[in-house]
N, C-alpha and C. Protein backbone atom coordinates (compact mmCIF):
# COMPACT_ATOMS: atom_id res chain seq x y z
N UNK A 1 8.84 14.76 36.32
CA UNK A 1 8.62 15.68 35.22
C UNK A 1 9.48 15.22 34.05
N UNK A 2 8.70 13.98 33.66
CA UNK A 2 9.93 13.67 32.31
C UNK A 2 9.81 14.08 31.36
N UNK A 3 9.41 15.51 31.02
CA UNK A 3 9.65 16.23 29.17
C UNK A 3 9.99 17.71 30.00
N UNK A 4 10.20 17.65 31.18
CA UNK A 4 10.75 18.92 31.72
C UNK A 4 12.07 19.65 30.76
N UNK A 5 13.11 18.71 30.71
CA UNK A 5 14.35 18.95 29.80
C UNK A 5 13.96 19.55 28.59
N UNK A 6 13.30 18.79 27.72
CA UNK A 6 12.70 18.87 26.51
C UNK A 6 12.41 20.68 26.34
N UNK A 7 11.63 20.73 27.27
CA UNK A 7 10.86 22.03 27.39
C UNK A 7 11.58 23.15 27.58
N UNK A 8 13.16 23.09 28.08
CA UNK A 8 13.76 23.90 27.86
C UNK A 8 14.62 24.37 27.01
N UNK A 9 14.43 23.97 26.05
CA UNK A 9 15.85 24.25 24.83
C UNK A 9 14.57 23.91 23.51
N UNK A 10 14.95 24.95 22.38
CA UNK A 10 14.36 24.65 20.89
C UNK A 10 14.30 23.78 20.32
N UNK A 11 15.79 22.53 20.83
CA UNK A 11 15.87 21.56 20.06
C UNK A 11 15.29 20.76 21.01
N UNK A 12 14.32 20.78 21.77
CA UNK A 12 13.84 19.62 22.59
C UNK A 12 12.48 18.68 21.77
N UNK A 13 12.46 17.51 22.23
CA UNK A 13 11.51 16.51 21.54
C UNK A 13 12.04 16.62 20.44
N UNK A 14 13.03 16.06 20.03
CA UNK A 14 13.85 15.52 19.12
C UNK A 14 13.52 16.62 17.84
N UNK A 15 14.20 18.23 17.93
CA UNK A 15 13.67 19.43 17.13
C UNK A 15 12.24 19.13 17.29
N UNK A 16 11.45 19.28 17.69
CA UNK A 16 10.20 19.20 17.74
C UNK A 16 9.70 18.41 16.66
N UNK A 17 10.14 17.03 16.17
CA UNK A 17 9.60 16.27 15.22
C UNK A 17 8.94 14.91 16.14
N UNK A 18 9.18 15.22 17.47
CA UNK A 18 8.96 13.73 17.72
C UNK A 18 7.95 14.67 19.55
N UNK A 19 6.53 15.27 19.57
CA UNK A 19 5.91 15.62 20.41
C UNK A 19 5.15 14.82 20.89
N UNK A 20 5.07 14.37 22.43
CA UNK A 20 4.21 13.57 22.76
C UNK A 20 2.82 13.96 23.02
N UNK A 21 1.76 13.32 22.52
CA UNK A 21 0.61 13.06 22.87
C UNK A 21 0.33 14.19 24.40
N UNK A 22 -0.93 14.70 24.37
CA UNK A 22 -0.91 15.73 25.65
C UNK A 22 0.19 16.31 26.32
N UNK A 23 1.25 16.59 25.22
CA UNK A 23 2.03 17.75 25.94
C UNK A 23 1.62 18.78 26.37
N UNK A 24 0.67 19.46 26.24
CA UNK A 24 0.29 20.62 26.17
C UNK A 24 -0.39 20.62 28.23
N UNK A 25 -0.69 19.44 28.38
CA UNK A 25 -1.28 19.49 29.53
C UNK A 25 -0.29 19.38 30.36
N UNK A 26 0.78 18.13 29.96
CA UNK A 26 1.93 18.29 31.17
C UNK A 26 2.69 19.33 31.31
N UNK A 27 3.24 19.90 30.10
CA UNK A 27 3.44 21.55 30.88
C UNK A 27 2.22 22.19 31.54
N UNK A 28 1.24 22.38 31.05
CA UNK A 28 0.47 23.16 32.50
C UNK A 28 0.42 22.79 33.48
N UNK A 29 0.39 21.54 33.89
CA UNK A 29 0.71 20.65 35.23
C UNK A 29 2.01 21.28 35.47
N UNK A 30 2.78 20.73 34.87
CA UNK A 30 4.86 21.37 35.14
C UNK A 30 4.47 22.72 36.12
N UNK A 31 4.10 23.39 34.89
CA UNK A 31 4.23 24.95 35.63
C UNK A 31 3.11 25.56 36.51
N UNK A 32 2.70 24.87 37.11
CA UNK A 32 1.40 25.70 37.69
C UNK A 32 1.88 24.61 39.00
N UNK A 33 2.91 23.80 39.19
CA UNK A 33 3.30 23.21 40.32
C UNK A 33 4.67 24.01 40.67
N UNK A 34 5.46 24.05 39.58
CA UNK A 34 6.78 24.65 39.79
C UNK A 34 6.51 26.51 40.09
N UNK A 35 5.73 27.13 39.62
CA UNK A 35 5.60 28.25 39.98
C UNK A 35 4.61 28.84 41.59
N UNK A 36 3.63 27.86 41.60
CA UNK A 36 3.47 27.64 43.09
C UNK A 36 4.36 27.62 43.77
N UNK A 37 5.26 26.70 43.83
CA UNK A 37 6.59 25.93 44.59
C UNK A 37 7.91 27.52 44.81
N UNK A 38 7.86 27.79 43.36
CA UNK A 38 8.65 29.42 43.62
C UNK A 38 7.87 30.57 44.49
N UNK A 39 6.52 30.71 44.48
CA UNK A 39 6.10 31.61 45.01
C UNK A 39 6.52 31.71 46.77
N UNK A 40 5.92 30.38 46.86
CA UNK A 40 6.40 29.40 48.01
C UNK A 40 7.69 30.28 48.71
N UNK A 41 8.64 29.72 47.99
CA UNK A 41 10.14 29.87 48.11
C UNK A 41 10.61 31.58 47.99
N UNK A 42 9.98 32.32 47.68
CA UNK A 42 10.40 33.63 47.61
C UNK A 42 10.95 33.88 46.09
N UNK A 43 10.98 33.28 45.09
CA UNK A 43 11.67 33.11 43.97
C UNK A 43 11.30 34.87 43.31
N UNK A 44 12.11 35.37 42.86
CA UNK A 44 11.86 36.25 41.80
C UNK A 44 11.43 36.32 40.36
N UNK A 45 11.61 34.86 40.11
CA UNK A 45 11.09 34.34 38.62
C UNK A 45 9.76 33.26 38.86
N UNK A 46 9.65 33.26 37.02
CA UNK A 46 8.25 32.25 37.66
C UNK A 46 8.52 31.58 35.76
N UNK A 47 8.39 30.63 35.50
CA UNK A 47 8.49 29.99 34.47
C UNK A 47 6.74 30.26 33.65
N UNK A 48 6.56 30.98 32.24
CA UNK A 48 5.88 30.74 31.43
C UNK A 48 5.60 29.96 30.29
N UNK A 49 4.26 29.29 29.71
CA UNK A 49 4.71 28.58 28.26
C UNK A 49 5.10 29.66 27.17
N UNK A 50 5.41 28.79 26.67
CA UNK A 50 6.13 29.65 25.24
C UNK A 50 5.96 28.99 23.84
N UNK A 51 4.91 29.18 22.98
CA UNK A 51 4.29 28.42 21.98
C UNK A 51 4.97 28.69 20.86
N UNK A 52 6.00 28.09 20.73
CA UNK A 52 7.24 28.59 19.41
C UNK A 52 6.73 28.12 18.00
N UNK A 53 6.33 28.93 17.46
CA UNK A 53 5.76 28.70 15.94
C UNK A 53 6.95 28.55 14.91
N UNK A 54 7.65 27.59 14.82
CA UNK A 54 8.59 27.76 13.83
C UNK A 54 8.88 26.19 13.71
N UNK A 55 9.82 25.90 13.13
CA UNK A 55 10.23 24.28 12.69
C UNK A 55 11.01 23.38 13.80
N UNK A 56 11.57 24.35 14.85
CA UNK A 56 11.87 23.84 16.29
C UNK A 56 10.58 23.33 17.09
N UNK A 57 11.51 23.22 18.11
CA UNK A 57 10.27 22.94 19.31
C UNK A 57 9.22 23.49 19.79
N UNK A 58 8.24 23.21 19.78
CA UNK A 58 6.91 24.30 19.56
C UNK A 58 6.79 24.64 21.11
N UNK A 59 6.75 23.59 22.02
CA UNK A 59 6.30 23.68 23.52
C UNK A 59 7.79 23.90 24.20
N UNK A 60 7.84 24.76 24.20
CA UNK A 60 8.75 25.45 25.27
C UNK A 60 8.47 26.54 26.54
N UNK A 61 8.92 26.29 28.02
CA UNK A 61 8.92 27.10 29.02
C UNK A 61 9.82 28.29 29.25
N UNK A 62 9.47 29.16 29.37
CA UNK A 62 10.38 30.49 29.65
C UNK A 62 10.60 31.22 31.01
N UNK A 63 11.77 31.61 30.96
CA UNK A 63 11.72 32.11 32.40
C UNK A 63 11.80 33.95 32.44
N UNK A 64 10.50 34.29 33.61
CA UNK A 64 10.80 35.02 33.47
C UNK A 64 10.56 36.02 34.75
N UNK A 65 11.01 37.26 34.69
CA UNK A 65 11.01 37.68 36.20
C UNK A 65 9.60 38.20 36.81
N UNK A 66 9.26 38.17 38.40
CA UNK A 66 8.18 38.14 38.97
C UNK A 66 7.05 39.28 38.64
N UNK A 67 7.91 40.61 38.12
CA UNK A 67 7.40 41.07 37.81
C UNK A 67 6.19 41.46 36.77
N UNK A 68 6.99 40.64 35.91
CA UNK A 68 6.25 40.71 34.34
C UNK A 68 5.35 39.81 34.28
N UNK A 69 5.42 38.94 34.96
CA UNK A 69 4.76 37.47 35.15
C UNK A 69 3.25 38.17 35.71
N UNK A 70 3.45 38.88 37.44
CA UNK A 70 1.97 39.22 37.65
C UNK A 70 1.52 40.09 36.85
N UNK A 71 2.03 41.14 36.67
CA UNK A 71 1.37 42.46 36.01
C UNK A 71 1.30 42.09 34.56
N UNK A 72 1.94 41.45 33.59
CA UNK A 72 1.63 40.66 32.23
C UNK A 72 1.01 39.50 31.91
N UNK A 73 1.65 38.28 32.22
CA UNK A 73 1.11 37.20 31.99
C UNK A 73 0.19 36.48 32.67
N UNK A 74 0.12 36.45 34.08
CA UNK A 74 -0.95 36.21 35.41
C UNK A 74 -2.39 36.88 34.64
N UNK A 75 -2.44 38.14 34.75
CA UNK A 75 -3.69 39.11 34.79
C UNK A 75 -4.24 37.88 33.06
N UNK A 76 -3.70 37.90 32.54
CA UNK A 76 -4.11 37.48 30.91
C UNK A 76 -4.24 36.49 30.68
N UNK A 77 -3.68 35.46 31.65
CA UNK A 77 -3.51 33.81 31.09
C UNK A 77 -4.87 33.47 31.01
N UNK A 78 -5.92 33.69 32.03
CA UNK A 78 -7.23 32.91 31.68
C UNK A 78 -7.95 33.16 30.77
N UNK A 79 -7.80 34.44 29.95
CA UNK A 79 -8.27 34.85 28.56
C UNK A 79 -7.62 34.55 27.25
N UNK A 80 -6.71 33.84 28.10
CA UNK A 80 -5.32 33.71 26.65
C UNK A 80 -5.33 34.93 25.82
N UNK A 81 -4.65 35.59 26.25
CA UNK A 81 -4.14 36.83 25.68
C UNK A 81 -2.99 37.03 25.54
N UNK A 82 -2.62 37.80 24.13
CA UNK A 82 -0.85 38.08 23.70
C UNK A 82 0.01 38.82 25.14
N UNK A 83 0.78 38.56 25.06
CA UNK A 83 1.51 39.20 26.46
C UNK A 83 1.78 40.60 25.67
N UNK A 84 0.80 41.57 26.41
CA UNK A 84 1.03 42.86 25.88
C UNK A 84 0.50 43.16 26.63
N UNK A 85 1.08 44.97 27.21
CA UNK A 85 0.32 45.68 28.01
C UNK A 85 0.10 46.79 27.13
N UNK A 86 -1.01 47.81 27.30
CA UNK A 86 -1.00 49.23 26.70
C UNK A 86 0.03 50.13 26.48
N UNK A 87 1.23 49.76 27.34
CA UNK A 87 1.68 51.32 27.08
C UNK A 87 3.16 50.70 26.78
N UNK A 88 3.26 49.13 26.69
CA UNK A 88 4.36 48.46 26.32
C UNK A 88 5.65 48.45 27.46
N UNK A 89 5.39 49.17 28.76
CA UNK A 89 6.59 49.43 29.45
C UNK A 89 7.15 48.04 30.11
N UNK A 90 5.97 47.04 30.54
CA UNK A 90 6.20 45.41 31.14
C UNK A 90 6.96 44.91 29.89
N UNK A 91 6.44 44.68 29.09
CA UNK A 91 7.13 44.06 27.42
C UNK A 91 8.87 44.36 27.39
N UNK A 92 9.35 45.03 27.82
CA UNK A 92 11.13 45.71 27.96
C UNK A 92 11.81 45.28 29.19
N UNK A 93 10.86 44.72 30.13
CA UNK A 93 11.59 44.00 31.22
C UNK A 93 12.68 43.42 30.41
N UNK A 94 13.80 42.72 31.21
CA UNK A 94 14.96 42.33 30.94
C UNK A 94 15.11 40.61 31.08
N UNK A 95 14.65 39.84 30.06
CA UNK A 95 14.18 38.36 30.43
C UNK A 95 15.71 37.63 30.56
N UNK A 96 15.87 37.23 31.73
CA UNK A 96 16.97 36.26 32.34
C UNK A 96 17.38 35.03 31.09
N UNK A 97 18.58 34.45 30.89
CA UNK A 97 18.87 33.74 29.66
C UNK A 97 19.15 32.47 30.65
N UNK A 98 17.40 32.69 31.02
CA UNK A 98 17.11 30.87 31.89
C UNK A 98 18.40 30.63 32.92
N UNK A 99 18.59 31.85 33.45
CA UNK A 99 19.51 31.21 34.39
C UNK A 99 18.86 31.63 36.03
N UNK A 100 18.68 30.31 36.70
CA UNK A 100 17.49 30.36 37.61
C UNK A 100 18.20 31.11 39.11
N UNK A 101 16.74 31.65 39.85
CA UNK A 101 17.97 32.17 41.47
C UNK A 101 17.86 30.57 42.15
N UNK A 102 18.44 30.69 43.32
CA UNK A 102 18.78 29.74 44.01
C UNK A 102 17.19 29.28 44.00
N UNK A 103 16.05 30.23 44.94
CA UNK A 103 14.76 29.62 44.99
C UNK A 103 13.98 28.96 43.69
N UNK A 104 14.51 29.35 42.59
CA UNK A 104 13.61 28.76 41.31
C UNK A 104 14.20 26.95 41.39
N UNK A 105 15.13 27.48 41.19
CA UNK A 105 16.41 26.13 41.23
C UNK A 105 15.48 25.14 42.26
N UNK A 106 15.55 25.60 43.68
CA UNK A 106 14.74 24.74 44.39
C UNK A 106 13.48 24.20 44.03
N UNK A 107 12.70 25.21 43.70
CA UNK A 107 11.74 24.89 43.14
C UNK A 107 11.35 23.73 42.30
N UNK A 108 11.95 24.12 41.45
CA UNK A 108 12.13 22.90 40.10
C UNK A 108 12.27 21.72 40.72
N UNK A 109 13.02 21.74 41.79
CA UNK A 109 14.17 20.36 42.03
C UNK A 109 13.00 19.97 43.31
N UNK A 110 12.27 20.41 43.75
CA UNK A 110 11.32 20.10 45.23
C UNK A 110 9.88 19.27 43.48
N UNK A 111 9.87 20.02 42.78
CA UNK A 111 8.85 19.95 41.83
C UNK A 111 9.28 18.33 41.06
N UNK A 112 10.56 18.52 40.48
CA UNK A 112 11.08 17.00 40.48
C UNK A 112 10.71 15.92 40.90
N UNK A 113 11.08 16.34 42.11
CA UNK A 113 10.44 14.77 43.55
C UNK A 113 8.87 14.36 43.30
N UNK A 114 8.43 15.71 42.95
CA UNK A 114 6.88 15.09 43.50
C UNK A 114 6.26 14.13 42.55
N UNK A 115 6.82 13.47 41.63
CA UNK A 115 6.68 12.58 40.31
C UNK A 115 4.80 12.88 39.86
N UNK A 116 4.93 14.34 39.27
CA UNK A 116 4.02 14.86 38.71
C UNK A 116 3.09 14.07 37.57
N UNK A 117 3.97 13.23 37.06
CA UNK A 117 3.38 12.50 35.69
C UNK A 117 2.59 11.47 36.10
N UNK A 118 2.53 10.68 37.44
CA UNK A 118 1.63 10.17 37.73
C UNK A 118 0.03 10.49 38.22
N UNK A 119 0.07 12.13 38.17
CA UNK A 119 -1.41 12.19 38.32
C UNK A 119 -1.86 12.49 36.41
N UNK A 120 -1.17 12.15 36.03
CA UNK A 120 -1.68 12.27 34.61
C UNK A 120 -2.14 11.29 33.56
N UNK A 121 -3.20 11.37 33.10
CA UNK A 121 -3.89 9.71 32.56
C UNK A 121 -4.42 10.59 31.27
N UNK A 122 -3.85 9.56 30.56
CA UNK A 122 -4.15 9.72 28.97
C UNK A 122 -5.30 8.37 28.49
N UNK A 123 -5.85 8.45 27.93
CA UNK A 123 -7.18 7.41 27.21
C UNK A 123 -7.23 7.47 25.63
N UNK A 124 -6.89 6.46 25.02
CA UNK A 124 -6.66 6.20 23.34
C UNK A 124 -7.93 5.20 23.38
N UNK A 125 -8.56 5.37 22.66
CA UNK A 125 -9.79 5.63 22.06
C UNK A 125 -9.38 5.02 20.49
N UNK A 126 -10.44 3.75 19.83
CA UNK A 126 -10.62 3.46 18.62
C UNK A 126 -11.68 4.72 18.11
N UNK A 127 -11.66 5.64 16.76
CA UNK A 127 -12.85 6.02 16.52
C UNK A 127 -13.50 5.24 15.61
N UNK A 128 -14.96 5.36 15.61
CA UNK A 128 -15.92 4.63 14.80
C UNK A 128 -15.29 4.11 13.51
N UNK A 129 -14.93 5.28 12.66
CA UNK A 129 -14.77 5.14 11.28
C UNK A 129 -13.97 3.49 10.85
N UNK A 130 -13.24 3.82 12.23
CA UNK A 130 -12.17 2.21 11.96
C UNK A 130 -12.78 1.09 11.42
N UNK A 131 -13.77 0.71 11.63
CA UNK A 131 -14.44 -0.01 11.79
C UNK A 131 -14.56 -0.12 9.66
N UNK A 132 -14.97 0.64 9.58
CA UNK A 132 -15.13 1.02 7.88
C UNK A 132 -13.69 0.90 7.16
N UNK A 133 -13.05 1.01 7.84
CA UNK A 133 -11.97 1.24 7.00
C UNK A 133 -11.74 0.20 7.20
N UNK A 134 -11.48 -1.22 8.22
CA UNK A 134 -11.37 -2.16 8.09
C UNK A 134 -12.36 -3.08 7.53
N UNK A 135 -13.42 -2.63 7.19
CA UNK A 135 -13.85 -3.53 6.12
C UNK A 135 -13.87 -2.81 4.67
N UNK A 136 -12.91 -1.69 4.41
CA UNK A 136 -12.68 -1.55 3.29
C UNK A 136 -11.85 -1.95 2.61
N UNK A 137 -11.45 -1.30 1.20
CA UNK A 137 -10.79 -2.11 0.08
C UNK A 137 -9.26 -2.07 0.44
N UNK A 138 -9.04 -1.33 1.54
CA UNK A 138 -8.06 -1.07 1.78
C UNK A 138 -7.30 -2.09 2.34
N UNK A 139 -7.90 -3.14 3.30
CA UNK A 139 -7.67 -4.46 3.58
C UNK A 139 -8.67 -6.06 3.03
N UNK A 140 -7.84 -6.13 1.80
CA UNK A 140 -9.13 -7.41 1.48
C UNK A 140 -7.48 -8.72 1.59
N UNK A 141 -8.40 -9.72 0.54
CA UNK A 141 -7.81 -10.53 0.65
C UNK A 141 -6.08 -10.50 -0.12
N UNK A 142 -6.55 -9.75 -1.24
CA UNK A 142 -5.75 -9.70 -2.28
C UNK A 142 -4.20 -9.32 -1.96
N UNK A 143 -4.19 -8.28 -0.77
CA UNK A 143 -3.10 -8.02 -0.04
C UNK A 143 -2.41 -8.64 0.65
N UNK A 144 -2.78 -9.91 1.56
CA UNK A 144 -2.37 -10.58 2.25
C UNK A 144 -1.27 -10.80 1.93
C-alpha cells in the first residue's frame, strides 16, 4: 500500500500538489481490503474516504467508529451520498483523532503484507488529437 501514508495526513502527496494518476482507485482497493481485514479482526473502527476540497490533500482516509460506518456510511456508499442521517443523531458520534484499536492496527499491518498495488494496472493511452498536434505549427522546422 504505497500512498497509504499519504492518505493519512492533509499534507500528504506533497500538500496535495503532486497526486498520482488513479488515486482514487487505490484507496478503494486500500479500504475495502483494510476494512474487511478489521471486520475480520473484531475492530471497532473501519477507515472511510474523505474527499477534502481545499488546497491540501484532497484524497484522504478517515477513521471512524463501527458504528457510524454501518448505520451512516455503509447503507449510502453505493449511492454516493453526503454522510447524513435524518434526524442527525449518527453525525455527533465522537470521531477518534486516527488513533487505531489494537485490531485496526492489525489490520492495516496484515493489509500491508498483502502488496495490494500489484493487482492494480494502469494503461496510458496516446489520444488521437496527438497526432494533429504533431503535425502542427506547433512543431515545424523553424524551432528546431
Amino acid at each position: 500500500m504505497k500512498y497509504w501514508d499519504e492518505m493519512l495526513t492533509k499534507y500528504g502527496f506533497g500538500d496535495g500538489d503532486s497526486i498520482p494518476d488513479g488515486i482514487e482507485i487505490y484507496r478503494d482497493v486500500y479500504l475495502k481490503v483494510v476494512n474487511k481485514l478489521a471486520k475480520l479482526k473484531g475492530s471497532g473502527q473501519r477507515y472511510v474516504p474523505y474527499d477534502r476540497d481545499s488546497i491540501h490533500n484532497p484524497y484522504l482516509v478517515c477513521l471512524v467508529p463501527v458504528e457510524w460506518f454501518d448505520a451512516v456510511y455503509f447503507p449510502q456508499q453505493e449511492g454516493s451520498q453526503v454522510w447524513q442521517t435524518a434526524d442527525d443523531s449518527l453525525n455527533q458520534v465522537e470521531i477518534p483523532d486516527n488513533e487505531q484499536d489494537g485490531q485496526m492496527r492489525k489490520a492495516v499491518s496484515d493489509a500491508m503484507d498483502l502488496r495490494l498495488d500489484l493487482y492494480l494496472k494502469f494503461t496510458v493511452t496516446v489520444m488521437p488529437e496527438f497526432a494533429d498536434f504533431l503535425a502542427g505549427p506547433m512543431l515545424t522546422e523553424n524551432q528546431a
